[in-house]
PDB file of N, CA and C in Angstrom:
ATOM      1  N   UNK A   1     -11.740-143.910 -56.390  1.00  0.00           N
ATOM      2  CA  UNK A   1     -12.234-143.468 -55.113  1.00  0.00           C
ATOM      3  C   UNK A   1     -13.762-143.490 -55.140  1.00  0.00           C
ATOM      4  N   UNK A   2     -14.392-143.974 -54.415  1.00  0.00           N
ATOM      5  CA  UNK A   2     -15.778-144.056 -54.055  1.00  0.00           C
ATOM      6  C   UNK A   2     -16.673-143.253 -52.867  1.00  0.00           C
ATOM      7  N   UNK A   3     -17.502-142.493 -53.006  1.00  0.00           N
ATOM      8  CA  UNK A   3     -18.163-141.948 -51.713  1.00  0.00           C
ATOM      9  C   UNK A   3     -19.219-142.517 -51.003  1.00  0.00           C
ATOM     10  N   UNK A   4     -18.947-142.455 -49.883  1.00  0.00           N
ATOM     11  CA  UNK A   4     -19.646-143.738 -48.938  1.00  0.00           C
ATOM     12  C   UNK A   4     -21.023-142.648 -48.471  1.00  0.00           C
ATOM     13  N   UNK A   5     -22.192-142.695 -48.599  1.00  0.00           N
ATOM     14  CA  UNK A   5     -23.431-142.355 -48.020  1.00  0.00           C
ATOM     15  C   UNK A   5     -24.445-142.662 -47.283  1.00  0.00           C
ATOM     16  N   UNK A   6     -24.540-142.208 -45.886  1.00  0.00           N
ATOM     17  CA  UNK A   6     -25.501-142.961 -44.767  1.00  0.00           C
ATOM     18  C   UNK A   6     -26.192-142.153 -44.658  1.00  0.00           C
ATOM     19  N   UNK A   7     -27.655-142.464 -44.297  1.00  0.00           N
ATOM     20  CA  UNK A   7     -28.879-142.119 -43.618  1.00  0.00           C
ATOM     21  C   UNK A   7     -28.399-142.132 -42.288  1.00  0.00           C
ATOM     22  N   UNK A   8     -29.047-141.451 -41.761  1.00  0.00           N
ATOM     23  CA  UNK A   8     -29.306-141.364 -40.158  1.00  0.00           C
ATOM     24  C   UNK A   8     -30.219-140.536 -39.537  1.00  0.00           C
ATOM     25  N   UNK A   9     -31.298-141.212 -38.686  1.00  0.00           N
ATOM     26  CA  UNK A   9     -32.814-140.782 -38.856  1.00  0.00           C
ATOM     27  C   UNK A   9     -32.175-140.214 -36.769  1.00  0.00           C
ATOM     28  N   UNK A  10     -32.541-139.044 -36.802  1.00  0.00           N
ATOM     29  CA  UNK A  10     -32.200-137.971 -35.782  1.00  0.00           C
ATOM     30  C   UNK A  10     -32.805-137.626 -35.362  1.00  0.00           C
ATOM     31  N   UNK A  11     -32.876-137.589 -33.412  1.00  0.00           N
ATOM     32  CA  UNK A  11     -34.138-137.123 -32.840  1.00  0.00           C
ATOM     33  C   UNK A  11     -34.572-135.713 -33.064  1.00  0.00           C
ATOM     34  N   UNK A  12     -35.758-135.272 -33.076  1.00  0.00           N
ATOM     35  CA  UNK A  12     -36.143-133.829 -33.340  1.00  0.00           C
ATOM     36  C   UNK A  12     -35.476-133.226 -32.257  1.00  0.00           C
ATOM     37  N   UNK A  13     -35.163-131.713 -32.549  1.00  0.00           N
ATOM     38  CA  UNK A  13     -34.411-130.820 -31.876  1.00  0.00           C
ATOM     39  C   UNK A  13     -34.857-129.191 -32.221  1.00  0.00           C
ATOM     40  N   UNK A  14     -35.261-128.579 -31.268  1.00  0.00           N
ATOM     41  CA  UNK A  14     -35.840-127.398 -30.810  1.00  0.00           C
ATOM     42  C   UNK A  14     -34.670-126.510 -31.586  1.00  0.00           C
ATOM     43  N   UNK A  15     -35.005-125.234 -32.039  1.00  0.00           N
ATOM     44  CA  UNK A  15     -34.162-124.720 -32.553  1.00  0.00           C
ATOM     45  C   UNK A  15     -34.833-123.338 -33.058  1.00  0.00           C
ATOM     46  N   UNK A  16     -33.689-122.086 -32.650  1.00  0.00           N
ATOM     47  CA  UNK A  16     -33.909-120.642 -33.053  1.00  0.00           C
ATOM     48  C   UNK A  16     -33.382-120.428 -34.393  1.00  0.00           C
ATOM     49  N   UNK A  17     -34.310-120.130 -35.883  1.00  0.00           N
ATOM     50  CA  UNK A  17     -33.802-120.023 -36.711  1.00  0.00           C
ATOM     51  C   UNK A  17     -34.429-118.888 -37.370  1.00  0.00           C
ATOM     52  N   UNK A  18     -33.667-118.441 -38.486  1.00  0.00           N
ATOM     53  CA  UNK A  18     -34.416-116.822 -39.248  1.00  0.00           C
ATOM     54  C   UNK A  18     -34.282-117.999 -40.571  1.00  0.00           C
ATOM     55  N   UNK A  19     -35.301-117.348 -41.485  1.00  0.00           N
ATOM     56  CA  UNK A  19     -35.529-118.458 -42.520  1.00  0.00           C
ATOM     57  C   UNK A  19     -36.039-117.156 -43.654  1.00  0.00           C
ATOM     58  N   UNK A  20     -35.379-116.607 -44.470  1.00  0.00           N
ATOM     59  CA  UNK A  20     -35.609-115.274 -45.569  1.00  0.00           C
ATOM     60  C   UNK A  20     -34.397-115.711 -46.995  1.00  0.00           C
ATOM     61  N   UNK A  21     -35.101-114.600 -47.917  1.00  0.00           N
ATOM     62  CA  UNK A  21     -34.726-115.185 -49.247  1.00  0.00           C
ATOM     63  C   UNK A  21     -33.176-113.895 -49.463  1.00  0.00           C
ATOM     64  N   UNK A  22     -32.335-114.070 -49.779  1.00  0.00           N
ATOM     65  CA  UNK A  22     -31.282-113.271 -50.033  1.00  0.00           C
ATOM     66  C   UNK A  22     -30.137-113.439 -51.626  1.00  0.00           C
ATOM     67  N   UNK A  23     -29.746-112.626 -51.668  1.00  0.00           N
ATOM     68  CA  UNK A  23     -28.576-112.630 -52.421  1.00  0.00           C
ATOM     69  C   UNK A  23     -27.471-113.795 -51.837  1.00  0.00           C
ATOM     70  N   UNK A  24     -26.651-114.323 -52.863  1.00  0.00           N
ATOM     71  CA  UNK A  24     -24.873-114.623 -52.271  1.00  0.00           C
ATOM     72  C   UNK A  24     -24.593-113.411 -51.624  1.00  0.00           C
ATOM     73  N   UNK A  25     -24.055-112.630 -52.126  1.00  0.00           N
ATOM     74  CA  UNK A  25     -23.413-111.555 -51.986  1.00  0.00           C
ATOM     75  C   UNK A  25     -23.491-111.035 -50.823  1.00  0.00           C
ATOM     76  N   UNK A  26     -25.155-110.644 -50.634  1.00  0.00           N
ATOM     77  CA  UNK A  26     -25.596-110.320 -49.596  1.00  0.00           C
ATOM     78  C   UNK A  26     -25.520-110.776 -48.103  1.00  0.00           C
ATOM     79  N   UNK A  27     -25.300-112.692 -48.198  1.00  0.00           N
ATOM     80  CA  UNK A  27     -25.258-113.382 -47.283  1.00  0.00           C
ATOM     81  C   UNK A  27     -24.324-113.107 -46.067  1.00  0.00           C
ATOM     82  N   UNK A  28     -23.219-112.682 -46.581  1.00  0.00           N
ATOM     83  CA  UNK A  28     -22.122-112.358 -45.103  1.00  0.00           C
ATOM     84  C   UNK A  28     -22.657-112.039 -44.171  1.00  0.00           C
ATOM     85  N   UNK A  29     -23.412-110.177 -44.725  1.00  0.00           N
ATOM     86  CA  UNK A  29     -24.199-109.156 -43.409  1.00  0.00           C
ATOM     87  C   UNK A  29     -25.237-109.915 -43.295  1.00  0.00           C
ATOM     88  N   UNK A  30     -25.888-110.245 -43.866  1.00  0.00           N
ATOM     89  CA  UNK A  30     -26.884-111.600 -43.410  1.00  0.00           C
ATOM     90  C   UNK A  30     -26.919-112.214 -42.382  1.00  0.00           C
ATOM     91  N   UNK A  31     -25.689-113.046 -42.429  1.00  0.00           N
ATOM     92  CA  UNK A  31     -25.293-114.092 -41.294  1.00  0.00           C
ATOM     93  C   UNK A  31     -25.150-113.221 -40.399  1.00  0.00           C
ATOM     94  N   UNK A  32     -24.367-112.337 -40.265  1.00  0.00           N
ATOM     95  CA  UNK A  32     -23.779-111.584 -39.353  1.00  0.00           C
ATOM     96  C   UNK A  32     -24.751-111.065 -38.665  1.00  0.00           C
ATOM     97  N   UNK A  33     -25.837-110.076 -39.285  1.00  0.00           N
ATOM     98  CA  UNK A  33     -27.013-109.697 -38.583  1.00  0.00           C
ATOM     99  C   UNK A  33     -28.042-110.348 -37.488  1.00  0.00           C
ATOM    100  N   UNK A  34     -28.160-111.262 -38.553  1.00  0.00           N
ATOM    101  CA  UNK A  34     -28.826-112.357 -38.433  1.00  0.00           C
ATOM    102  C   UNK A  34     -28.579-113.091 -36.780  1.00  0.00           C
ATOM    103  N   UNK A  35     -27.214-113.759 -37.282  1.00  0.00           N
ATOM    104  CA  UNK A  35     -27.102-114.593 -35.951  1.00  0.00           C
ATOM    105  C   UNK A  35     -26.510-113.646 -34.958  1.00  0.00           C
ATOM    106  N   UNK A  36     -26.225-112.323 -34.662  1.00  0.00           N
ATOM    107  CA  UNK A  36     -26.118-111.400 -33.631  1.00  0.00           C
ATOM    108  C   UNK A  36     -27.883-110.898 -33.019  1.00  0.00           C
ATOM    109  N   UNK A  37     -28.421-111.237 -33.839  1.00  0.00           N
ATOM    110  CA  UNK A  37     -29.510-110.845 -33.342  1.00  0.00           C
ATOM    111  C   UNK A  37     -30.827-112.438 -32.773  1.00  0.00           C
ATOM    112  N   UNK A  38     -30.434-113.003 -33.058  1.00  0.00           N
ATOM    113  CA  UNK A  38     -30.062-114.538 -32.377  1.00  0.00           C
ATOM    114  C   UNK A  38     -29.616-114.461 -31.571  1.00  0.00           C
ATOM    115  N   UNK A  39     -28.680-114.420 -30.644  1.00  0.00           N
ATOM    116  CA  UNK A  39     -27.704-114.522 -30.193  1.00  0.00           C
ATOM    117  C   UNK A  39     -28.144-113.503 -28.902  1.00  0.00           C
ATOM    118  N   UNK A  40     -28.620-112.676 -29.249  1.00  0.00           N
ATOM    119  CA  UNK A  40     -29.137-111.504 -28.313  1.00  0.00           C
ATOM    120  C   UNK A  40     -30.551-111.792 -28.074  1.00  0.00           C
ATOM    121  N   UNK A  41     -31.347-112.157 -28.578  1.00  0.00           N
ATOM    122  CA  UNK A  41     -32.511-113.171 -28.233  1.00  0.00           C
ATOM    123  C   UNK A  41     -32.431-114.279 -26.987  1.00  0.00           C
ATOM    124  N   UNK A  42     -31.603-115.085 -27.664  1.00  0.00           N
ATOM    125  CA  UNK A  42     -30.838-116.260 -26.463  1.00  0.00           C
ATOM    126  C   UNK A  42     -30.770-115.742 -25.527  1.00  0.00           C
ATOM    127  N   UNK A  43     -29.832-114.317 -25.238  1.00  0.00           N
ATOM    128  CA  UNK A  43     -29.642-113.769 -24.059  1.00  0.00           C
ATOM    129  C   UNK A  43     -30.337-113.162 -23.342  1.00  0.00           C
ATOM    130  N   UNK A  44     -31.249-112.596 -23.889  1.00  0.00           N
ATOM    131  CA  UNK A  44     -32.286-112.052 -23.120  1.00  0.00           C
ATOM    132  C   UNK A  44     -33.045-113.061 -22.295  1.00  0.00           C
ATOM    133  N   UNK A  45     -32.965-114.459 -23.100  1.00  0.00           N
ATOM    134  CA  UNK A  45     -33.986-115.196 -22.041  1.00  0.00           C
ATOM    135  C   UNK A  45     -32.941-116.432 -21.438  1.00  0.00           C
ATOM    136  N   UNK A  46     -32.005-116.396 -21.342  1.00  0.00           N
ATOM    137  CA  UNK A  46     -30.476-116.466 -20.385  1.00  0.00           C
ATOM    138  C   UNK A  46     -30.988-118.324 -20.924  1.00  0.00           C
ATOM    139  N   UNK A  47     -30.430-118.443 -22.463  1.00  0.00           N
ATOM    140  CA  UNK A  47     -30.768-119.700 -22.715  1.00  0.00           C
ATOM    141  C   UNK A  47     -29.267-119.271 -23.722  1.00  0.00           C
ATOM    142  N   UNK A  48     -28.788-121.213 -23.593  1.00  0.00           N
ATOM    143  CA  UNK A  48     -27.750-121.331 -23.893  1.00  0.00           C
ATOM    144  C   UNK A  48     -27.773-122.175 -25.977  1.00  0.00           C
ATOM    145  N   UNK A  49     -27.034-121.951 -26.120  1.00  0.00           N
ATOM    146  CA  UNK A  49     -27.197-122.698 -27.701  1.00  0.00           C
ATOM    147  C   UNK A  49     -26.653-124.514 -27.167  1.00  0.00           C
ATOM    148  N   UNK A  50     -27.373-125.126 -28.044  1.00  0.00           N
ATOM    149  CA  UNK A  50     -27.306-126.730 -27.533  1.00  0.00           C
ATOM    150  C   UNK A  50     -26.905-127.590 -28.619  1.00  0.00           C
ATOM    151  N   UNK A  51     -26.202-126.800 -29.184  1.00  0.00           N
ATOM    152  CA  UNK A  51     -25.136-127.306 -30.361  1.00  0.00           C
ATOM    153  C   UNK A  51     -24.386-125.967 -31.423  1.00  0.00           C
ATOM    154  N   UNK A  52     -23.978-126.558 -32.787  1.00  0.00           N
ATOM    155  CA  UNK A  52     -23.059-125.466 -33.456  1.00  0.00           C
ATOM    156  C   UNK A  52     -24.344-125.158 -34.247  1.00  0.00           C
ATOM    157  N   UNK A  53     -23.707-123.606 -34.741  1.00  0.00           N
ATOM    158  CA  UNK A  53     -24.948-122.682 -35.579  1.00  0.00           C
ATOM    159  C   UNK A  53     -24.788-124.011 -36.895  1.00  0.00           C
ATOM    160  N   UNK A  54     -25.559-123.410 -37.570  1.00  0.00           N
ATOM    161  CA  UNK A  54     -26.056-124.305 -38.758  1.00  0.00           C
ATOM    162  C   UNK A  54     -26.512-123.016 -39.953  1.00  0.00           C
ATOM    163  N   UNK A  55     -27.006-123.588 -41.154  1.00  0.00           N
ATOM    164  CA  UNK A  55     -27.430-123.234 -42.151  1.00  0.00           C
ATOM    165  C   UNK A  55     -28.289-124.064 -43.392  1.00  0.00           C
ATOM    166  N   UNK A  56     -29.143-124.094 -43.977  1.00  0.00           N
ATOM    167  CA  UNK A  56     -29.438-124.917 -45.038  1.00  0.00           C
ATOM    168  C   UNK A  56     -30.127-124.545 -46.047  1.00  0.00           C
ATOM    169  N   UNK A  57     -29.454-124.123 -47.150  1.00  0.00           N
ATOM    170  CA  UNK A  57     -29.945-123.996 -48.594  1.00  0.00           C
ATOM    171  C   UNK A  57     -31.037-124.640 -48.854  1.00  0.00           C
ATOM    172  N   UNK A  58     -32.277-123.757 -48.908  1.00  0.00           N
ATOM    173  CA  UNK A  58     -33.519-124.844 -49.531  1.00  0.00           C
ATOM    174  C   UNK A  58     -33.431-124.805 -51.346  1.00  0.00           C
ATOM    175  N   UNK A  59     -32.261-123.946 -52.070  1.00  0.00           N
ATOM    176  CA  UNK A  59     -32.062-123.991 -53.682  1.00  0.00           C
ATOM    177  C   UNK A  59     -31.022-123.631 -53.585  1.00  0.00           C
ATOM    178  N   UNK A  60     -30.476-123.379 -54.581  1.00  0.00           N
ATOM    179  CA  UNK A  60     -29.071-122.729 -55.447  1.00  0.00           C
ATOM    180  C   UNK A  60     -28.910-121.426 -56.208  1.00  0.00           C
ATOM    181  N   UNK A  61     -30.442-121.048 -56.064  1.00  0.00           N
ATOM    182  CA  UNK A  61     -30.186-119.473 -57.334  1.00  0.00           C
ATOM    183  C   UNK A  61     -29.835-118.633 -56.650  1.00  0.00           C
ATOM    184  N   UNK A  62     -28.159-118.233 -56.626  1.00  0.00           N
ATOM    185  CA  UNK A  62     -27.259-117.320 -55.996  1.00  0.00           C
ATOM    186  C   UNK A  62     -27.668-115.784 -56.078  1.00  0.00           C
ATOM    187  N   UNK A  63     -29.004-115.696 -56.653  1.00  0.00           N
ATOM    188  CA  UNK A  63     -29.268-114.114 -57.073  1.00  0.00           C
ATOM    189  C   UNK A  63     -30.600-114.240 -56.044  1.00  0.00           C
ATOM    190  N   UNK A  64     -31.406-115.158 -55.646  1.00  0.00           N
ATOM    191  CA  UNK A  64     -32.400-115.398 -54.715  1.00  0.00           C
ATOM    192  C   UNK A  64     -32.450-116.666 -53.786  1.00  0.00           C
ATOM    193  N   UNK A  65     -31.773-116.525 -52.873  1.00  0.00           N
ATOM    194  CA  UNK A  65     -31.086-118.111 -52.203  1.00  0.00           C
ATOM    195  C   UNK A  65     -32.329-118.020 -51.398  1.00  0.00           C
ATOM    196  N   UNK A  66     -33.163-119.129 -50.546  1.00  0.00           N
ATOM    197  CA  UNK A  66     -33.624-119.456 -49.571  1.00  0.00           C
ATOM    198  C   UNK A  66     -33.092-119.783 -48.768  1.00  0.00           C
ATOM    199  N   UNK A  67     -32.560-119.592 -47.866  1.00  0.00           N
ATOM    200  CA  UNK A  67     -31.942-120.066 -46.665  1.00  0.00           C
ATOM    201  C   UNK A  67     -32.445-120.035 -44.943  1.00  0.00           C
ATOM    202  N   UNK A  68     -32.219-120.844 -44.504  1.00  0.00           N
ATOM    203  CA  UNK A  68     -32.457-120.619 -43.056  1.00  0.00           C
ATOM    204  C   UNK A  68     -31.067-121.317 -41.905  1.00  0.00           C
ATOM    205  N   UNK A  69     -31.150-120.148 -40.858  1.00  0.00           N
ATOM    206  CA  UNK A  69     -29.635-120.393 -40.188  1.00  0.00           C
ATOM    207  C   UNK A  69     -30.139-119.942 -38.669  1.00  0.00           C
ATOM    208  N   UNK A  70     -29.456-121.101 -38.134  1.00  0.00           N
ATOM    209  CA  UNK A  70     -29.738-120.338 -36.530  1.00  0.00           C
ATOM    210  C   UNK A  70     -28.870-121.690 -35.386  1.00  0.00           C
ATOM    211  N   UNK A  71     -29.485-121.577 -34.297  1.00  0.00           N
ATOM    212  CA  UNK A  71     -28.729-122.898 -33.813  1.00  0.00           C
ATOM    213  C   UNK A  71     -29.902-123.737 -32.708  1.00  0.00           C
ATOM    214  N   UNK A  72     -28.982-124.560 -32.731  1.00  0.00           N
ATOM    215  CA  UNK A  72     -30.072-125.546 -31.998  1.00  0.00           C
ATOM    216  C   UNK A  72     -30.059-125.433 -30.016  1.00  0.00           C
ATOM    217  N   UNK A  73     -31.478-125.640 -29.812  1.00  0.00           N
ATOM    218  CA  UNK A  73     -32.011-125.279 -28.462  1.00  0.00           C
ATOM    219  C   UNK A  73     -32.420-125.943 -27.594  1.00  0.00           C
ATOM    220  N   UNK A  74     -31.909-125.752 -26.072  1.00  0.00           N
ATOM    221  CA  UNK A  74     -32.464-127.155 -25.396  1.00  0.00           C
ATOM    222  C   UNK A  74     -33.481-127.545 -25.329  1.00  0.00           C
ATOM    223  N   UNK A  75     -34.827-126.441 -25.535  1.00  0.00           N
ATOM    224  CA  UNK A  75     -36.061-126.188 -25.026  1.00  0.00           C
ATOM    225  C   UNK A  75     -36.465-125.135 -26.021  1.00  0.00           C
ATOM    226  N   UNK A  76     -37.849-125.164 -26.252  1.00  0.00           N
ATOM    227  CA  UNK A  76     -38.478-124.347 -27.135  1.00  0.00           C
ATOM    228  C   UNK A  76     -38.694-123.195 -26.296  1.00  0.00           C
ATOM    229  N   UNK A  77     -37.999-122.188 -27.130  1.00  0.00           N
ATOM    230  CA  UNK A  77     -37.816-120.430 -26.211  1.00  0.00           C
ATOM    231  C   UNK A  77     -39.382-120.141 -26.397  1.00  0.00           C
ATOM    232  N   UNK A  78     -40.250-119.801 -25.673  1.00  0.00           N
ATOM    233  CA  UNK A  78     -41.225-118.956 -25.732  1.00  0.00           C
ATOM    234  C   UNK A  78     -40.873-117.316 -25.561  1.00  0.00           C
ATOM    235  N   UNK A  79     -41.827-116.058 -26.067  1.00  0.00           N
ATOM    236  CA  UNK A  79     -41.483-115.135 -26.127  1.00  0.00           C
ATOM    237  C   UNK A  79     -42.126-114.487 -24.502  1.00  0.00           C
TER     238      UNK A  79
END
């Protein structure tokens, strides 16, 4: 069996994200916090999400992960 790998160069896309260093462990209430309070942001300024939430590991050390998670936006939210 062989795994097949493509590039694909993607237009830029506006996007509400929280970007902090955490535990594994920790990550659940994380997310949870996290994208509820996202989510309530969005709503306040009656803007819709313009695709699925996301996430992306900038390392692997499960005791200090970098991560950033949020979702993508039609338009850059100003405050």
């Amino acid at each position: 069996m062989s795994i097949r790998c493509e590039f694909t160069e993607l237009k830029s896309q506006a996007c509400l994200s929280i970007r902090l260093r955490t535990s594994a462990q920790e990550l659940p209430d994380v997310f949870a916090k996290g994208f509820a309070d996202i989510a309530r942001y969005m709503q306040e300024r009656k803007a819709e999400p313009a695709g699925c939430a996301f996430a992306i590991y900038y390392n692997l050390d499960m005791r200090d992960l970098d991560v950033e998670f949020g979702y993508p936006v039609p338009v850059r939210l100003r405050r």
